[in-house]
N, C-alpha and C. Protein backbone atom coordinates (compact mmCIF):
# COMPACT_ATOMS: atom_id res chain seq x y z
N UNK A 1 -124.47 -269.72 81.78
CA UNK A 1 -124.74 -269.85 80.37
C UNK A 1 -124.91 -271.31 79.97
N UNK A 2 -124.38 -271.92 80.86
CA UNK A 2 -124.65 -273.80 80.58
C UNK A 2 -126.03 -273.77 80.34
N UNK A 3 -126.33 -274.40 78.87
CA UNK A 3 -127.80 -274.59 78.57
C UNK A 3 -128.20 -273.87 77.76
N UNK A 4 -127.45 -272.58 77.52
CA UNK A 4 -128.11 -271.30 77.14
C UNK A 4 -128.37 -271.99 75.36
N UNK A 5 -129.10 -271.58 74.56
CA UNK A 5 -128.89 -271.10 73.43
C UNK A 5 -127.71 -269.85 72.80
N UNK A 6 -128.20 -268.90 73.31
CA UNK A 6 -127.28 -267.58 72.92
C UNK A 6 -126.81 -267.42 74.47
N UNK A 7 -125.05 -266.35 74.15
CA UNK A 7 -125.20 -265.85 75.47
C UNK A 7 -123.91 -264.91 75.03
N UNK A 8 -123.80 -263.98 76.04
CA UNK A 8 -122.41 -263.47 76.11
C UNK A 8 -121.50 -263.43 77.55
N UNK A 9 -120.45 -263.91 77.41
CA UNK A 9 -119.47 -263.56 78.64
C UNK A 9 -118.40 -262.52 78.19
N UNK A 10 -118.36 -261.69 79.44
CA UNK A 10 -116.75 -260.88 79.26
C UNK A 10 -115.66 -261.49 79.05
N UNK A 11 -115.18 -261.33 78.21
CA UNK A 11 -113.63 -261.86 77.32
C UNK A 11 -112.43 -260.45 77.82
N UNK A 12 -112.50 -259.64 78.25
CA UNK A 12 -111.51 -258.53 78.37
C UNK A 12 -112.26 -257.38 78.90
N UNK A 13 -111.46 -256.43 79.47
CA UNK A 13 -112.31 -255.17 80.04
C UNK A 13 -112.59 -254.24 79.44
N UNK A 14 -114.26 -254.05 79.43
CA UNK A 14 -115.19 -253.51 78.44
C UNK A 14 -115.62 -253.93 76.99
N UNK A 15 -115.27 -255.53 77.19
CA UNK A 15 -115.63 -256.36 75.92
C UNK A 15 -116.29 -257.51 76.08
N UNK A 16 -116.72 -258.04 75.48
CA UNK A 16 -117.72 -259.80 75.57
C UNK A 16 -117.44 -260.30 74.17
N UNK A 17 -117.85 -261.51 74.64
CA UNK A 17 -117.54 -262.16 73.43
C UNK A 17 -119.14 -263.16 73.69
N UNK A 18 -119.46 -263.14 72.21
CA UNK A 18 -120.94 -263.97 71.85
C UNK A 18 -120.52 -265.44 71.51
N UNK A 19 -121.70 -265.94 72.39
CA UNK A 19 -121.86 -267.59 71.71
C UNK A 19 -123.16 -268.00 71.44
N UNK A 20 -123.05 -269.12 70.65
CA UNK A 20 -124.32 -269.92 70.21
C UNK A 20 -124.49 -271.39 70.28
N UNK A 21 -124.80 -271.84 71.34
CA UNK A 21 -124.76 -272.91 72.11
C UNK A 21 -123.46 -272.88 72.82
N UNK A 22 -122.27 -273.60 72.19
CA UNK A 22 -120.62 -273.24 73.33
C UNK A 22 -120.09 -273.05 72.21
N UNK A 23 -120.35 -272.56 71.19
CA UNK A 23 -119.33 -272.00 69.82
C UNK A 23 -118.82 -270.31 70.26
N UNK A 24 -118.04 -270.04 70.50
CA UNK A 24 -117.97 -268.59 70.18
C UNK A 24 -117.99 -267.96 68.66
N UNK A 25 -119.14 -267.29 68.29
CA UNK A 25 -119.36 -266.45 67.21
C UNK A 25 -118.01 -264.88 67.02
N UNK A 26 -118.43 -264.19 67.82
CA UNK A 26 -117.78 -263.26 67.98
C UNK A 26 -117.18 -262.57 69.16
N UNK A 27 -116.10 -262.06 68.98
CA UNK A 27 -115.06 -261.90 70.02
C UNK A 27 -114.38 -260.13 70.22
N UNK A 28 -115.03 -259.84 71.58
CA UNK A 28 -114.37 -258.19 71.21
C UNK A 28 -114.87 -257.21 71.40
N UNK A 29 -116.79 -257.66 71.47
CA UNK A 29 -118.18 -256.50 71.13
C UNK A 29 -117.67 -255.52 72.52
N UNK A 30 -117.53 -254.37 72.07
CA UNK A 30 -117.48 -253.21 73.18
C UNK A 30 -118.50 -253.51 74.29
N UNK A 31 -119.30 -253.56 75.53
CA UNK A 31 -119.99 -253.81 76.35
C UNK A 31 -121.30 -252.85 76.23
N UNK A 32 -121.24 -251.49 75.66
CA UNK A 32 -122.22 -250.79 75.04
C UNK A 32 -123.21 -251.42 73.67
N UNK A 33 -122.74 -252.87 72.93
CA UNK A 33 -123.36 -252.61 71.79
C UNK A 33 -123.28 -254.31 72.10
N UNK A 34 -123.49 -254.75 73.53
CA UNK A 34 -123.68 -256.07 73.55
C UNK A 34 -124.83 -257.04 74.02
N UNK A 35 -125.95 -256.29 73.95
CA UNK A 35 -126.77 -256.69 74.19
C UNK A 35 -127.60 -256.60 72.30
N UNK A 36 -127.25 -255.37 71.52
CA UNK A 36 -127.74 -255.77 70.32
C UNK A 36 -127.32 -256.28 69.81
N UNK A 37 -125.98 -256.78 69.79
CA UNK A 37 -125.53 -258.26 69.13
C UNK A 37 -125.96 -258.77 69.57
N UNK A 38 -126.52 -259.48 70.85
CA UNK A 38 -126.86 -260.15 70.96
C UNK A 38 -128.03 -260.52 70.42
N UNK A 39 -129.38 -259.46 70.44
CA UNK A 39 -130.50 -259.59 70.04
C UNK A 39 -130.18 -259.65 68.18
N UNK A 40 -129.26 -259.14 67.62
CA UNK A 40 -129.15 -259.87 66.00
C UNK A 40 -128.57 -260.93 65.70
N UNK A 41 -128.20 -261.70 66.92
CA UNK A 41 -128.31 -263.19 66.58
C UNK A 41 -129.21 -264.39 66.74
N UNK A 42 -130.48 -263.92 66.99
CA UNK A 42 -131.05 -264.82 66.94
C UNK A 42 -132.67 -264.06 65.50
């Protein structure tokens, strides 16, 4: 994710947590609904 704009890493099992550049936005997203958070943050 170094570099990334957006990204998500797993934070816990069956969860991720979103960032935007190295900020974490949000923390928790179930692993089913983490790719459209992802795509509604940008």
């Amino acid at each position: 994710m170094a570099g990334a704009d957006f990204g998500y890493v797993g934070g816990a099992p069956g969860k991720i947590d979103l960032y935007v550049d190295k900020t974490v936005v949000k923390r928790g997203i179930a692993t089913e609904h983490a790719t459209d958070a992802l795509i509604r943050l940008s």
